[in-house]
N, C-alpha and C. Protein backbone atom coordinates (compact mmCIF):
# COMPACT_ATOMS: atom_id res chain seq x y z
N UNK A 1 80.52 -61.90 92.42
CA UNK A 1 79.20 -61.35 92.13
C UNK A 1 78.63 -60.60 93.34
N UNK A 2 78.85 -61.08 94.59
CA UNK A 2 78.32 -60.52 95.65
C UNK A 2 79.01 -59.03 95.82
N UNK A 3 80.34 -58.76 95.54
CA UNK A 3 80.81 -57.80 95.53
C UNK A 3 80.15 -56.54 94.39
N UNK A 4 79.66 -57.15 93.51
CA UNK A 4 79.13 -56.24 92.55
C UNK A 4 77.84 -56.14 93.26
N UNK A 5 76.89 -56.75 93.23
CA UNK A 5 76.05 -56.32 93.92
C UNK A 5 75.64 -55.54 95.52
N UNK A 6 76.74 -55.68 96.12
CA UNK A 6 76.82 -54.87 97.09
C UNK A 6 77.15 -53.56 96.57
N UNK A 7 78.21 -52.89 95.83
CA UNK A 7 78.39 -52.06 95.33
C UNK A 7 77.96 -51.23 94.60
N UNK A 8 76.98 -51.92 93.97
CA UNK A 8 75.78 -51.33 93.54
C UNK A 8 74.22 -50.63 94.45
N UNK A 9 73.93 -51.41 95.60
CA UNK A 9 73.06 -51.13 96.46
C UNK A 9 74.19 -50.34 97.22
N UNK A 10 75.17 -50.07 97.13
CA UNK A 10 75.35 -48.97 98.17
C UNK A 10 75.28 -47.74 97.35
N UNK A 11 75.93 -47.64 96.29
CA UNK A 11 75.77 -46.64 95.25
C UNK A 11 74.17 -46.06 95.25
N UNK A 12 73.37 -46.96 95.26
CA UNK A 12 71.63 -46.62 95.13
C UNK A 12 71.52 -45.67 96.72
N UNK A 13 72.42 -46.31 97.53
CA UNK A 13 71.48 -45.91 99.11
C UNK A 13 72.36 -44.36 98.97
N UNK A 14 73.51 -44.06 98.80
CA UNK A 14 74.14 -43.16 98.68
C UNK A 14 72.90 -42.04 98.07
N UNK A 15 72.79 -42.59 96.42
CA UNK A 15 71.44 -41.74 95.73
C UNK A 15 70.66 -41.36 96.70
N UNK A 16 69.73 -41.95 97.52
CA UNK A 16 68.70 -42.22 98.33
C UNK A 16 69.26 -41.04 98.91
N UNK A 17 70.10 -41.29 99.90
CA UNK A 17 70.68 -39.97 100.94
C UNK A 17 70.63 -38.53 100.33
N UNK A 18 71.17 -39.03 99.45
CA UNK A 18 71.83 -37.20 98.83
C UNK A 18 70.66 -36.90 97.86
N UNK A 19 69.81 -37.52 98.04
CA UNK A 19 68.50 -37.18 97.46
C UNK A 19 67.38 -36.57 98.92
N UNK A 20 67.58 -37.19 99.47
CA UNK A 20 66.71 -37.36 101.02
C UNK A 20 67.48 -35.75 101.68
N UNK A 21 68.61 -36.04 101.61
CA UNK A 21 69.18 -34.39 101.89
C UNK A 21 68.87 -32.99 101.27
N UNK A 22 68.77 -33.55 100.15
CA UNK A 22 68.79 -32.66 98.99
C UNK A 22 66.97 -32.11 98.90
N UNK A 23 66.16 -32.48 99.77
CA UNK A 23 64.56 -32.33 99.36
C UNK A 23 63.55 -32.92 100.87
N UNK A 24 64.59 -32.60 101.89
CA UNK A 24 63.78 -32.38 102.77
C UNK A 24 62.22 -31.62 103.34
N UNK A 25 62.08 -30.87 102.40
CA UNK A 25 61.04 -29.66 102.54
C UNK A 25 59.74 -30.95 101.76
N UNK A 26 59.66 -32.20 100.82
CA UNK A 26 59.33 -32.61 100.10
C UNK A 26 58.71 -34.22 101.10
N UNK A 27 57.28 -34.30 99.96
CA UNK A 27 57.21 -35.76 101.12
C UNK A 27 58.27 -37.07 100.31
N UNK A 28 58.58 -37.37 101.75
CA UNK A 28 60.03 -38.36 101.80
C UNK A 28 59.00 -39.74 101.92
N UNK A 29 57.62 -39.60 101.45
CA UNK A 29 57.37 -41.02 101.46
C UNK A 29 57.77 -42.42 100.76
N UNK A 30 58.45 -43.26 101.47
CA UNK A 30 59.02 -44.31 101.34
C UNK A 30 58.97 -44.97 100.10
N UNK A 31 57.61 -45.35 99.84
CA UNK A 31 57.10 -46.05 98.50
C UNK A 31 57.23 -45.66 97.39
N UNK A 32 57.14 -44.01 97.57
CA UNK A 32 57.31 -43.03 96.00
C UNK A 32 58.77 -43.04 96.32
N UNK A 33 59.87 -42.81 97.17
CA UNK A 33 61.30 -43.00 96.84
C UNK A 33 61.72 -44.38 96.25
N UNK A 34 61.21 -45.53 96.74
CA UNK A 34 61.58 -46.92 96.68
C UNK A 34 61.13 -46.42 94.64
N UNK A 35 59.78 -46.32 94.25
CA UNK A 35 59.71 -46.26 92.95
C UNK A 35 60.76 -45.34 92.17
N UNK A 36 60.73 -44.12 92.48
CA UNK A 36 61.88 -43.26 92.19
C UNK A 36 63.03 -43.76 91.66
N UNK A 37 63.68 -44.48 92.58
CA UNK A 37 64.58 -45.16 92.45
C UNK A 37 64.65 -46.47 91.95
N UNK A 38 63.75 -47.22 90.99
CA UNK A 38 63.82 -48.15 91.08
C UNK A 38 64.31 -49.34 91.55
N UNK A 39 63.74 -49.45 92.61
CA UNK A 39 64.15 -50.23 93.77
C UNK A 39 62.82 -50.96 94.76
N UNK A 40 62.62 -51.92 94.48
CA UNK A 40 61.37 -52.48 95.32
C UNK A 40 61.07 -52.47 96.54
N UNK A 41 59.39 -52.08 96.74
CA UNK A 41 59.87 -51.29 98.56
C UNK A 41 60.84 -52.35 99.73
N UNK A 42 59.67 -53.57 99.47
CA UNK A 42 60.55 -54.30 99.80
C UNK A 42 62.27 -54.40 100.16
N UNK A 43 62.69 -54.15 98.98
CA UNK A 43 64.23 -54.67 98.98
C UNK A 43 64.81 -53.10 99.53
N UNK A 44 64.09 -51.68 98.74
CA UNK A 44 64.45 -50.56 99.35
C UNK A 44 64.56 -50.55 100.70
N UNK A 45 63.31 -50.82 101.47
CA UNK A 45 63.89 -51.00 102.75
C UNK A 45 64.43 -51.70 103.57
N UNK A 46 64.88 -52.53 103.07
CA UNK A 46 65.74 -53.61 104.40
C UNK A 46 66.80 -53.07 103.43
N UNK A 47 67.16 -52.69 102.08
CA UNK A 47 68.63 -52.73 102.49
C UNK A 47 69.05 -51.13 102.60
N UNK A 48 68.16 -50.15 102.19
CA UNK A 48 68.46 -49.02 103.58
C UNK A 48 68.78 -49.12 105.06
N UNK A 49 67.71 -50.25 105.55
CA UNK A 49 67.89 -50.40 107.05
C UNK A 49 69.54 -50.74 107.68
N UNK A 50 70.23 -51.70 106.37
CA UNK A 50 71.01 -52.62 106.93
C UNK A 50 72.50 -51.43 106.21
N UNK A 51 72.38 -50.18 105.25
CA UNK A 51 73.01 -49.42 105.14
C UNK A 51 73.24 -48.58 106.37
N UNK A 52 72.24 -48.10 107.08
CA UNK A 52 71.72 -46.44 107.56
C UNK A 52 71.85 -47.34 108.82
N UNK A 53 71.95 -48.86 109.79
CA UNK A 53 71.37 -49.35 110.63
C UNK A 53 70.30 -48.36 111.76
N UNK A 54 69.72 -47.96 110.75
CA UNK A 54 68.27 -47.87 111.22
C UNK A 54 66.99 -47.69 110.14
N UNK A 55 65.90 -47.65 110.41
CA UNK A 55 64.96 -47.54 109.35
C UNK A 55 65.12 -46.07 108.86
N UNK A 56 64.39 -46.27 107.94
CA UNK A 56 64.46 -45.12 106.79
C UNK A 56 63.79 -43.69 107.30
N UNK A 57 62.64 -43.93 107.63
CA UNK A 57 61.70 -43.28 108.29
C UNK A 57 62.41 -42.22 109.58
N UNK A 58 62.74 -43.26 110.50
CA UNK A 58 64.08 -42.94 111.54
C UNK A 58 65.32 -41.99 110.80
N UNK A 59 65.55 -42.32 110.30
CA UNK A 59 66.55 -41.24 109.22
C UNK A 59 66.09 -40.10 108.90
N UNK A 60 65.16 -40.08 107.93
CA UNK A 60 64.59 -38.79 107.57
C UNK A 60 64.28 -37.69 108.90
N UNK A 61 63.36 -38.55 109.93
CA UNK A 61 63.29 -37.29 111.08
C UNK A 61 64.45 -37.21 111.35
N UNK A 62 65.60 -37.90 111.94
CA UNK A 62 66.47 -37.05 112.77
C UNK A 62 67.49 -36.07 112.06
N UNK A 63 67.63 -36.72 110.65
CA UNK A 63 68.31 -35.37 110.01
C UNK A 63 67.31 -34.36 109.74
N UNK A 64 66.36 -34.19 109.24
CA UNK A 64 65.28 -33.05 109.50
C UNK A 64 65.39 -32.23 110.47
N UNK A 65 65.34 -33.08 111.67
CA UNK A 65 65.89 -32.55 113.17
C UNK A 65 67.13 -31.65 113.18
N UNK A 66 67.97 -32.48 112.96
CA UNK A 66 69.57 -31.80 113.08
C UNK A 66 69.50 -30.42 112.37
N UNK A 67 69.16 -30.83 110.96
CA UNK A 67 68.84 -29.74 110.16
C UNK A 67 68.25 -28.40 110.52
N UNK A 68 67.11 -28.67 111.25
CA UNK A 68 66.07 -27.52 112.26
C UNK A 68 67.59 -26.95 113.45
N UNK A 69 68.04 -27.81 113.43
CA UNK A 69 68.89 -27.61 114.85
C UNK A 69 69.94 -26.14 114.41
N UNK A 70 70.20 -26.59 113.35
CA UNK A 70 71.35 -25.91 112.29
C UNK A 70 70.86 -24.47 112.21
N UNK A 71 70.10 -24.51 111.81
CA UNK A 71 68.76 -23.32 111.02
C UNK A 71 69.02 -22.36 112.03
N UNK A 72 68.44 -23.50 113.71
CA UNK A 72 68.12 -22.12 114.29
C UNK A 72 68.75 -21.35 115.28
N UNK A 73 70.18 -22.19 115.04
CA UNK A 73 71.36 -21.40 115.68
C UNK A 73 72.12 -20.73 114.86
N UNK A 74 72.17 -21.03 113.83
CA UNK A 74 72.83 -20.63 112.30
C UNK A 74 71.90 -19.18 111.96
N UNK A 75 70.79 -18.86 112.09
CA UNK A 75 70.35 -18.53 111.30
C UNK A 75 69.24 -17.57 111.62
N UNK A 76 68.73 -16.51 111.29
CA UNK A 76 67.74 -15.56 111.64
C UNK A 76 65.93 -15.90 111.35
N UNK A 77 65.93 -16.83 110.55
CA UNK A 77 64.87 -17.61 109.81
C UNK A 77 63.92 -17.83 111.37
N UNK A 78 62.59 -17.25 110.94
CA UNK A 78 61.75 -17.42 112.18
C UNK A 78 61.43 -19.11 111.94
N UNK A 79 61.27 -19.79 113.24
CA UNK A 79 60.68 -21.07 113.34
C UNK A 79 59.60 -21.70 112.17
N UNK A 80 58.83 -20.37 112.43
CA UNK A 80 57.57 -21.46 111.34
C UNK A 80 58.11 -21.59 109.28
N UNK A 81 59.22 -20.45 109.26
CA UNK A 81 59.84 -21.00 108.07
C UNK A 81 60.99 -21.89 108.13
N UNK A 82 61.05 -22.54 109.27
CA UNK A 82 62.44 -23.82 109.30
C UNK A 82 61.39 -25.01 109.09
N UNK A 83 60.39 -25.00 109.43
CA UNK A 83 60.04 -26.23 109.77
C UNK A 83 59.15 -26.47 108.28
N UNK A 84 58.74 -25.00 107.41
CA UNK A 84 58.51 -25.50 106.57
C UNK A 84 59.59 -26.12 105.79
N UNK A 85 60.39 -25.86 105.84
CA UNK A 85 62.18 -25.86 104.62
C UNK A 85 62.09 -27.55 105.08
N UNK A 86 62.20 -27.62 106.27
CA UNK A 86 62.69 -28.76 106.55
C UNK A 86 61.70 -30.29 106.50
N UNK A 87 60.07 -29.64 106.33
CA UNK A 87 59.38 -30.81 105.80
C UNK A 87 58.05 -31.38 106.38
N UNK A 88 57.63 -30.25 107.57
CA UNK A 88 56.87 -29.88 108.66
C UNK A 88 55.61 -28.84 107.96
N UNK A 89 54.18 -29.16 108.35
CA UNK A 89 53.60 -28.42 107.63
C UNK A 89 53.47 -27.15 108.94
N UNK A 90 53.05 -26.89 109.51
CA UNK A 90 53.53 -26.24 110.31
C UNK A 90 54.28 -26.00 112.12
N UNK A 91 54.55 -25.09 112.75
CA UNK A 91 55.39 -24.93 113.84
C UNK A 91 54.95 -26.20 114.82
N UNK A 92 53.87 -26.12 114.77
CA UNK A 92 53.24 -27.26 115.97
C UNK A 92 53.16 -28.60 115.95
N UNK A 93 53.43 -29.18 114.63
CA UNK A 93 53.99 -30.50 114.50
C UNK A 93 55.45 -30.38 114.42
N UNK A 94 56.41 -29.65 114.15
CA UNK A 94 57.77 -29.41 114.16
C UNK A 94 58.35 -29.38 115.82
N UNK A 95 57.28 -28.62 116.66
CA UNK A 95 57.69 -28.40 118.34
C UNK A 95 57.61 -29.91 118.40
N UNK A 96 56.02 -30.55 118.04
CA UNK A 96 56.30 -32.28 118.84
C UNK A 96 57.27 -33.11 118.52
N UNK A 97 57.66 -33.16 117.27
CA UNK A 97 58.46 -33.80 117.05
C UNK A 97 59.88 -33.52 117.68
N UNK A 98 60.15 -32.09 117.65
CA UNK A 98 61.38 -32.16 118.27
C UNK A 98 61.30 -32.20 119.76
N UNK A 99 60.33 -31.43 120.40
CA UNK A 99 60.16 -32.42 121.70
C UNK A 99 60.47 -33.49 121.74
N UNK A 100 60.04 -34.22 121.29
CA UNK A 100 59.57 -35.69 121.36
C UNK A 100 61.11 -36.15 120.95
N UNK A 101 62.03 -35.74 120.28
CA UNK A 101 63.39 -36.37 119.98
C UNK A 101 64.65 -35.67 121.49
N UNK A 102 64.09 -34.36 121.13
CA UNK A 102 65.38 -33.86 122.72
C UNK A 102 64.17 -33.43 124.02
């Protein structure tokens, strides 16, 4: 039984990801994904945490990040439209944050 149920919460966190990838530009707030998914915040997040070993929250920025990273070596896209794509309302919370990570 434990095997099924592991297999199943990984299948969900998988969803979670390739959903979280898939809609970065979108708010990634926790509680409306945990419902989304039917999945209790509760249980959504510890067993994201113990998937992703780190919190959820922690996840979302640094691929956001990476993502920005991608954009703006990849890509001709001025700054203040990466950071909208990526989930940033505008350039000046996108600079702190990525300050604040590199």
């Amino acid at each position: 039984m434990q095997e099924k149920t592991t297999s199943y919460y990984s299948q969900k966190s998988e969803e979670v990801l390739s959903y979280i990838h898939n809609h970065l530009a979108d708010d990634l707030n926790l509680k409306v994904l945990s419902e989304k998914f039917g999945i209790s915040f509760f249980h959504f997040h510890r067993i994201l945490k113990a998937y992703l070993n780190e919190p959820v929250g922690s996840y979302i920025n640094r691929i956001r990040l990476e993502t920005a990273i991608k954009l703006i070596r990849y890509s001709d896209d001025p700054l203040s439209d990466i950071a909208i794509r990526i989930g940033y309302n505008d350039v000046s919370s996108f600079s702190k944050a990525f300050s604040k990570e590199f």
